[in-house]
C-alpha atoms as a PDB file:
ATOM      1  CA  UNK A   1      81.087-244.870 -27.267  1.00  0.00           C
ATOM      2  CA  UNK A   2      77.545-244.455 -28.134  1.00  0.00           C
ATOM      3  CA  UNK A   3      77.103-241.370 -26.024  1.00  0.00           C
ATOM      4  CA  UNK A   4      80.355-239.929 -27.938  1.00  0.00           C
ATOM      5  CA  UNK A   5      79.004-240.869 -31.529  1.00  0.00           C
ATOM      6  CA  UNK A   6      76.358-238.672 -30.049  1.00  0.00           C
ATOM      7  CA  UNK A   7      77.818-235.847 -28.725  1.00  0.00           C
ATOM      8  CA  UNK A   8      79.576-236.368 -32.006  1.00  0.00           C
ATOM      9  CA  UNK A   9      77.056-235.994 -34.296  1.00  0.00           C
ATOM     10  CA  UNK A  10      75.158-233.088 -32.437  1.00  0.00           C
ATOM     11  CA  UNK A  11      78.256-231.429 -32.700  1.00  0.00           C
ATOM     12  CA  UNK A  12      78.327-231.646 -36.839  1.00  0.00           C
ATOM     13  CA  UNK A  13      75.024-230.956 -36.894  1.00  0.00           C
ATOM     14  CA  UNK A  14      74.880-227.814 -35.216  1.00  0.00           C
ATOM     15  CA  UNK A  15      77.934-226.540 -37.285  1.00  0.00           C
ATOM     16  CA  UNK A  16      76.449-227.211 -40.515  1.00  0.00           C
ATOM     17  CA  UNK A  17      73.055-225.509 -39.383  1.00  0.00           C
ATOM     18  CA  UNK A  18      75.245-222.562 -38.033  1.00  0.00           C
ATOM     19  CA  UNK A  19      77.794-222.815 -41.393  1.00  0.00           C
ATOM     20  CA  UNK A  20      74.544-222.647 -43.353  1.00  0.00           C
ATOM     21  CA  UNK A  21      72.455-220.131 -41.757  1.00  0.00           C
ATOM     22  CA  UNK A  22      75.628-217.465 -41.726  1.00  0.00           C
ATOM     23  CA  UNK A  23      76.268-218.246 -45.598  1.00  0.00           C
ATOM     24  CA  UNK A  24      73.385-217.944 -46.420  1.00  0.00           C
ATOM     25  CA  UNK A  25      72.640-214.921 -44.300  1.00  0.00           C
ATOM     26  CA  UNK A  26      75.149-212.692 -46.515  1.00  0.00           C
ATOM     27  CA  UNK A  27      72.865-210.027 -48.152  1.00  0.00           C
ATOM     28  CA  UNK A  28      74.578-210.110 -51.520  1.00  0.00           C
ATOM     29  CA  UNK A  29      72.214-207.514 -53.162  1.00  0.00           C
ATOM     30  CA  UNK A  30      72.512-205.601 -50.183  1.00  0.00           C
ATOM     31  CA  UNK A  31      76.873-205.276 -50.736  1.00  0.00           C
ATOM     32  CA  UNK A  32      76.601-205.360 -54.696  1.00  0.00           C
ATOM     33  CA  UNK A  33      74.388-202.532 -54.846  1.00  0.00           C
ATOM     34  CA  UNK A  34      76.749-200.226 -51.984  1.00  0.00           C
ATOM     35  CA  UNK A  35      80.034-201.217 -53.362  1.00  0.00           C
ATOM     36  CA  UNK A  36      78.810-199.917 -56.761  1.00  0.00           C
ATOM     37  CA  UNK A  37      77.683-196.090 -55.305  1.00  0.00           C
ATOM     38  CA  UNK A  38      74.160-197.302 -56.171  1.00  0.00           C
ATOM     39  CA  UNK A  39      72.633-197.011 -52.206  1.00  0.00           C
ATOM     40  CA  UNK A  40      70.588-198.973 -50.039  1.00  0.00           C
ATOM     41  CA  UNK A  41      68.930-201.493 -52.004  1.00  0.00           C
ATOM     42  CA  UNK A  42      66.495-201.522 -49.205  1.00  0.00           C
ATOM     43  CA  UNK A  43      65.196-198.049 -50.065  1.00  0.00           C
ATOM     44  CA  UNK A  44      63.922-198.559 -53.466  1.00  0.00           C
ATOM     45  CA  UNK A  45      60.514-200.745 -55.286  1.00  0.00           C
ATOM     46  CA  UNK A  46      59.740-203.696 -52.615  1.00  0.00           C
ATOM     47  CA  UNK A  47      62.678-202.843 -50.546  1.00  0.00           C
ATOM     48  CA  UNK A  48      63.860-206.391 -51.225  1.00  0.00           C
ATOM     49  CA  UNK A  49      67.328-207.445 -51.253  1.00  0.00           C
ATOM     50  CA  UNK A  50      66.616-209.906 -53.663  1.00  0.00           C
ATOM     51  CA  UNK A  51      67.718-209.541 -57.641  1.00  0.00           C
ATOM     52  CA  UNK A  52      64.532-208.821 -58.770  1.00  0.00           C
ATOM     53  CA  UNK A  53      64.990-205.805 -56.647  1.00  0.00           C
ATOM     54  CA  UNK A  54      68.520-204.907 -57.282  1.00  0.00           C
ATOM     55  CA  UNK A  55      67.510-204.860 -60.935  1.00  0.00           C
ATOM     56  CA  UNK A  56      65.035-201.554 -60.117  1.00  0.00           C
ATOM     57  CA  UNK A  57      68.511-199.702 -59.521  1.00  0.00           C
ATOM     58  CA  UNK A  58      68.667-200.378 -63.630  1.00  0.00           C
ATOM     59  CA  UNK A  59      71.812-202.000 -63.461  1.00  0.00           C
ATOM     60  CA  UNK A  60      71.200-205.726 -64.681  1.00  0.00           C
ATOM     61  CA  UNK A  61      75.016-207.053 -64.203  1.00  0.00           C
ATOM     62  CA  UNK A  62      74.393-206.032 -60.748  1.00  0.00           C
ATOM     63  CA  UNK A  63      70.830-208.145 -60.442  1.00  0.00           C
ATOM     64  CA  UNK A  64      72.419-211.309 -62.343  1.00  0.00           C
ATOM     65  CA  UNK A  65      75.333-211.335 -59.959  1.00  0.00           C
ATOM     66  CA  UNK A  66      73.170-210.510 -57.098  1.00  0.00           C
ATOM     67  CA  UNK A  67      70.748-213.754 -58.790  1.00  0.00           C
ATOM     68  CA  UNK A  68      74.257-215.846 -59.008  1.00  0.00           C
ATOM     69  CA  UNK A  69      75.638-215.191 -55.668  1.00  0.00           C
ATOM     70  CA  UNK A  70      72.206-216.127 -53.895  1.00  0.00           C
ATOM     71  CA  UNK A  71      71.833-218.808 -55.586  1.00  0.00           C
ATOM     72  CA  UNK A  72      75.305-220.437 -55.161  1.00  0.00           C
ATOM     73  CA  UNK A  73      75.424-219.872 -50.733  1.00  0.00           C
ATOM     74  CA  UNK A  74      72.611-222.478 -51.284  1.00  0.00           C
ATOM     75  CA  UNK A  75      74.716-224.919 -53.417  1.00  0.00           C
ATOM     76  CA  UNK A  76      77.721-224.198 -51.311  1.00  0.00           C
ATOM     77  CA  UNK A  77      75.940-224.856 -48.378  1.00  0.00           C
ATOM     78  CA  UNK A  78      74.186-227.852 -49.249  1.00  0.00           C
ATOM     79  CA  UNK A  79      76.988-229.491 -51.434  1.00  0.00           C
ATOM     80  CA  UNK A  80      79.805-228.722 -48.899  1.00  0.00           C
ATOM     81  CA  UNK A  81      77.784-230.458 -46.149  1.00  0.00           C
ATOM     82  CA  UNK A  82      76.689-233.487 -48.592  1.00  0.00           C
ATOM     83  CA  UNK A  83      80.592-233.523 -49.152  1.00  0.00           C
ATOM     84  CA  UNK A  84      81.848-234.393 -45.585  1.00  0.00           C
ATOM     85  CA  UNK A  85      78.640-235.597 -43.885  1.00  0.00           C
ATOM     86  CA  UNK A  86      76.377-237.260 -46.029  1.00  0.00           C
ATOM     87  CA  UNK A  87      72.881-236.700 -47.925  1.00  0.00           C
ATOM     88  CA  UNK A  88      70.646-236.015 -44.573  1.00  0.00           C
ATOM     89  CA  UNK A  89      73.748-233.567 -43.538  1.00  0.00           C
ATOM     90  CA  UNK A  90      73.269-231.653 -47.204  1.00  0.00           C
ATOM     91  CA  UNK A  91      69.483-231.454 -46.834  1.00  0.00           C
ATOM     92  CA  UNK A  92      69.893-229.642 -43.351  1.00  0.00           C
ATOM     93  CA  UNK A  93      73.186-227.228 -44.424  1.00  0.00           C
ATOM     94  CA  UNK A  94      70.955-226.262 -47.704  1.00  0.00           C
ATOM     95  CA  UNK A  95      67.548-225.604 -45.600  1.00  0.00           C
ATOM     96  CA  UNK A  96      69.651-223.672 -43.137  1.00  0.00           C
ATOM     97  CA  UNK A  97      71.324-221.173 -45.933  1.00  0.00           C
ATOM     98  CA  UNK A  98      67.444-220.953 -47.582  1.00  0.00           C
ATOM     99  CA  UNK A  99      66.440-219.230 -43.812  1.00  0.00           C
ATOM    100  CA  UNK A 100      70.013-217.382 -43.638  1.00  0.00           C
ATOM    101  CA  UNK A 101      68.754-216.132 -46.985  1.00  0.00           C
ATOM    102  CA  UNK A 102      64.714-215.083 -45.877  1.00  0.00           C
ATOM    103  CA  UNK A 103      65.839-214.310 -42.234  1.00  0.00           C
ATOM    104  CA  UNK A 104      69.348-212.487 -42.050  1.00  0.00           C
ATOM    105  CA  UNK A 105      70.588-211.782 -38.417  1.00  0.00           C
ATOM    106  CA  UNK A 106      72.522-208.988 -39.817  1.00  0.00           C
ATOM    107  CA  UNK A 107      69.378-207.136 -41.421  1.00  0.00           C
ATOM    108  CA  UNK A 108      66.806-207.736 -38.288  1.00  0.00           C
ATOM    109  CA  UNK A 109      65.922-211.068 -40.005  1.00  0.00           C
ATOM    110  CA  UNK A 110      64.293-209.137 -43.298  1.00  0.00           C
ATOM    111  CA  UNK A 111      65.584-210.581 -45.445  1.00  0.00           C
ATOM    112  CA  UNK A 112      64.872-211.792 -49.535  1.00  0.00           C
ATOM    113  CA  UNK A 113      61.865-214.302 -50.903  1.00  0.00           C
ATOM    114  CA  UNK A 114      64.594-217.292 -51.319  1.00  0.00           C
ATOM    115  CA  UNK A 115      63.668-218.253 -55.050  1.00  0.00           C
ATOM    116  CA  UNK A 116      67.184-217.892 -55.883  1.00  0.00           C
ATOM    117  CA  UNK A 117      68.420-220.002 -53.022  1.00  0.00           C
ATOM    118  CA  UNK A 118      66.035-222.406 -53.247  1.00  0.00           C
ATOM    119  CA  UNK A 119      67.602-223.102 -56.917  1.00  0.00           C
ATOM    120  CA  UNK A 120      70.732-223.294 -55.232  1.00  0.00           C
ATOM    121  CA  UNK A 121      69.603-225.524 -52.713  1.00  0.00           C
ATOM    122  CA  UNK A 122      68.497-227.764 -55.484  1.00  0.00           C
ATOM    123  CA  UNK A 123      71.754-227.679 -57.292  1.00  0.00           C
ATOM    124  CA  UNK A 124      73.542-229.050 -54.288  1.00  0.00           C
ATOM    125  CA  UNK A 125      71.508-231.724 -53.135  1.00  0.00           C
ATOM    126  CA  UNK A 126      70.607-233.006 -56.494  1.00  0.00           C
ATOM    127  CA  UNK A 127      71.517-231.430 -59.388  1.00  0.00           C
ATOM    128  CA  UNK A 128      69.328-232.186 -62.095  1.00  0.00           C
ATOM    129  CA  UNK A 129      66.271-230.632 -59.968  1.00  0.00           C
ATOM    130  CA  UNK A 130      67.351-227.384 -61.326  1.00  0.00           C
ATOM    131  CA  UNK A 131      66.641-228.827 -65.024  1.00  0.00           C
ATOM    132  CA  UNK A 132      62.887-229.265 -63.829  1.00  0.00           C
ATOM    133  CA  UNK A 133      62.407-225.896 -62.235  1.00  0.00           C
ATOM    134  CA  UNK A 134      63.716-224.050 -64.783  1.00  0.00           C
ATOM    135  CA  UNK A 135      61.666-225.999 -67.489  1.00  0.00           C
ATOM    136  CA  UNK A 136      58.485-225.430 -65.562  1.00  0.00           C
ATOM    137  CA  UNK A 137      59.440-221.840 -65.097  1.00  0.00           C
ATOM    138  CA  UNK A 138      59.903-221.700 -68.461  1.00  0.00           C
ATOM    139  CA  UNK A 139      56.901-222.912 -69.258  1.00  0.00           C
ATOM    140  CA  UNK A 140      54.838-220.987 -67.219  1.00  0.00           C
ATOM    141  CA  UNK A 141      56.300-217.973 -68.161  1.00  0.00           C
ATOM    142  CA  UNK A 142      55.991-218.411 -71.765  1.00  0.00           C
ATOM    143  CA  UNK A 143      51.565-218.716 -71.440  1.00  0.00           C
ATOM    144  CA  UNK A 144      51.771-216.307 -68.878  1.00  0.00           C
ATOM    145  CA  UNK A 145      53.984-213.621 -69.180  1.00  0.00           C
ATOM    146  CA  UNK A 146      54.240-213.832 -65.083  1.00  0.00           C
ATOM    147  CA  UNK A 147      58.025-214.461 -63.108  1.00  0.00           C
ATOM    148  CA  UNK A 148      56.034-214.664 -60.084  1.00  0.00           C
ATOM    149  CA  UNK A 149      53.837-217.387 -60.873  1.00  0.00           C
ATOM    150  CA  UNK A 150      56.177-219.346 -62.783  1.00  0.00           C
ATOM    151  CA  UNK A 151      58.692-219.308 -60.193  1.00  0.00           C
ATOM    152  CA  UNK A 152      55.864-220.563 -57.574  1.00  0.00           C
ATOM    153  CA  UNK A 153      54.552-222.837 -59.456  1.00  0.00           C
ATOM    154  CA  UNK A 154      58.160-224.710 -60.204  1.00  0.00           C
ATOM    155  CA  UNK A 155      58.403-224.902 -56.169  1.00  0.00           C
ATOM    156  CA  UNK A 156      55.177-226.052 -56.218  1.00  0.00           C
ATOM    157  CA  UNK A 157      56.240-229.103 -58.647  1.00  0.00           C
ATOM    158  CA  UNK A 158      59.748-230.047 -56.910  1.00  0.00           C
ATOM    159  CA  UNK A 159      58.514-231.403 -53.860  1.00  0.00           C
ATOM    160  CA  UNK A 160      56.739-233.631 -55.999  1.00  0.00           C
ATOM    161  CA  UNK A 161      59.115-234.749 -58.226  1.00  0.00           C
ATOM    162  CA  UNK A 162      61.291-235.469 -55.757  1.00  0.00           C
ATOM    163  CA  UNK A 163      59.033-237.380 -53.817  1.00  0.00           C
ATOM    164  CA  UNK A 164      58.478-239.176 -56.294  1.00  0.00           C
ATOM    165  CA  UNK A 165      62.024-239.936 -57.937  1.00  0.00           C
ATOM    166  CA  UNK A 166      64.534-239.141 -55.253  1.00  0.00           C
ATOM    167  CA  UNK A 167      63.212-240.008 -51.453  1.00  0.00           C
ATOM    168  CA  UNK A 168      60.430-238.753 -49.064  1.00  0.00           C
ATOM    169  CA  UNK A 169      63.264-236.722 -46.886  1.00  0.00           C
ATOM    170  CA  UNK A 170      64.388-234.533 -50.072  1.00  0.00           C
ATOM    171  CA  UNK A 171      60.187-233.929 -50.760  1.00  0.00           C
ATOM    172  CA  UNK A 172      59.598-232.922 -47.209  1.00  0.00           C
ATOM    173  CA  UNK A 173      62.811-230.267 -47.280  1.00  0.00           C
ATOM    174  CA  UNK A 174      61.167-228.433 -50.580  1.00  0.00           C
ATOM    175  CA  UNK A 175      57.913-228.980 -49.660  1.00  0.00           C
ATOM    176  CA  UNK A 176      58.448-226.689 -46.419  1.00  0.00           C
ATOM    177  CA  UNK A 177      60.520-224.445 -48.415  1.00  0.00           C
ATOM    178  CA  UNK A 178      57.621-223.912 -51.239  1.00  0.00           C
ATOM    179  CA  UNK A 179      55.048-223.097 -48.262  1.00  0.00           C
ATOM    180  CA  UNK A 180      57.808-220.840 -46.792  1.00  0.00           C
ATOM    181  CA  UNK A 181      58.396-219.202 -50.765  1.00  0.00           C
ATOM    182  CA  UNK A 182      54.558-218.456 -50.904  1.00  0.00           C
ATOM    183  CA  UNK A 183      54.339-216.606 -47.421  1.00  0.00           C
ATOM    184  CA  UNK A 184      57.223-214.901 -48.804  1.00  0.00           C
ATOM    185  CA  UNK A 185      55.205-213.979 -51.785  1.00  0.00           C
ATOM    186  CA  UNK A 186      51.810-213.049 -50.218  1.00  0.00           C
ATOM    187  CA  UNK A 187      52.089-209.617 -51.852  1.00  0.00           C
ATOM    188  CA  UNK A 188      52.902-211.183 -55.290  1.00  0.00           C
ATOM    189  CA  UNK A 189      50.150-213.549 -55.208  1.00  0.00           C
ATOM    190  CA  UNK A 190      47.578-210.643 -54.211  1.00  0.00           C
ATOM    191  CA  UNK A 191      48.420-208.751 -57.470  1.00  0.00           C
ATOM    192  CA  UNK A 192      48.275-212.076 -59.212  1.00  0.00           C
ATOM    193  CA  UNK A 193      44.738-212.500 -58.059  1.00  0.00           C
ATOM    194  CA  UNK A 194      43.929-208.641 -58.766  1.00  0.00           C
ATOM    195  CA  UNK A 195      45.601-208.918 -62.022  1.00  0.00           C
ATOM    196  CA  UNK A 196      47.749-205.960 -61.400  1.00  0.00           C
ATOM    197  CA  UNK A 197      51.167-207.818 -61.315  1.00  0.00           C
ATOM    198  CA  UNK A 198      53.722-206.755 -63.586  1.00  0.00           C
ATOM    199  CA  UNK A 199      54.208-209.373 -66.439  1.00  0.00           C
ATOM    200  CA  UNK A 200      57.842-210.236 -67.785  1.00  0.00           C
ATOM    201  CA  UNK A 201      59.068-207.324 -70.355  1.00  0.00           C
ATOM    202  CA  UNK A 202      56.527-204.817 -68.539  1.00  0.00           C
ATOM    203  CA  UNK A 203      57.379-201.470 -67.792  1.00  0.00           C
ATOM    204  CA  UNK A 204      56.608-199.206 -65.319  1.00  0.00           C
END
């Protein structure tokens, strides 16, 4: 019986690591931006498939669905796990769709920087978490005119507040996704440091 309950639970796990990592993995910039006649989003500004991106093509319905979409295969992921196999089971789905999201089989694993799904991730495993992020980012982007830096620095909080008010296995999960959002970022946080990063409203 044991080595069922096992077999069992290996078994769940896998699929909601494999569920999680293939929703996630759907490049929804990537379709939005072909199905409108508007290209590879690949072959324009970072060559990102991330909203940020998408919103270089000029369209910004496309970049807020694009934002939307990337956000909610991290909720679905996360909350459809929680759903039929518990908390722990949510956690894994919703890390799983963050590295569908950064590492996409179907794009030779280039994939986008994950802020979007890591808000999405937050919405499904505890909901209010979003509240905090986007009053940091808020926040941060009101002094400093930066979407960059106010998006890193609310992943930087998270994994503290949630260490602190929710449980230590919900602050590990976003505290490996924040280290794995500032790799991401490396390029963002150069022109942070050499001043040259475009500020909210900026053009050009």
């Amino acid at each position: 019986m044991d080595t069922l309950s096992w077999t069992l639970g290996s078994a769940a796990t896998l699929g909601v690591l494999v569920f999680g990592y293939l929703l996630g993995s759907i490049p929804f910039g990537l379709i939005l931006t072909r199905a409108a006649g508007l290209g590879d989003v690949r072959k324009i500004g970072s060559g990102n498939i991330g909203a940020t991106n998408v919103l270089r093509t000029g369209n910004k319905k496309l970049a807020a669905a694009t934002l939307l979409l990337d956000a909610l295969k991290g909720t679905a992921a996360a909350a459809l796990a929680g759903l039929y196999l518990g908390p722990d089971a949510a956690l894994a789905g919703g890390f799983a769709a963050f590295l569908g999201h950064l590492f996409p089989v179907w794009l030779g694993f280039k994939g986008g920087k994950g802020v979007a799904t890591y808000i999405g991730v937050a919405l499904g495993v505890v909901p209010w978490l979003v509240l905090v992020f986007a009053a940091v980012w808020l926040g941060v982007a009101k002094i400093s005119r930066y979407s960059s830096l106010s998006a890193l620095v609310a992943t930087l909080v998270i994994p503290v507040v949630s260490w602190f008010a929710i449980s230590e296995k919900t602050a590990l999960l976003f505290a490996v996704m924040t280290i794995i959002t500032w790799i991401k970022h490396k390029a963002n946080i150069q022109r942070l440091l050499a001043g040259t990063e475009s500020r909210i409203g900026q053009k050009g």
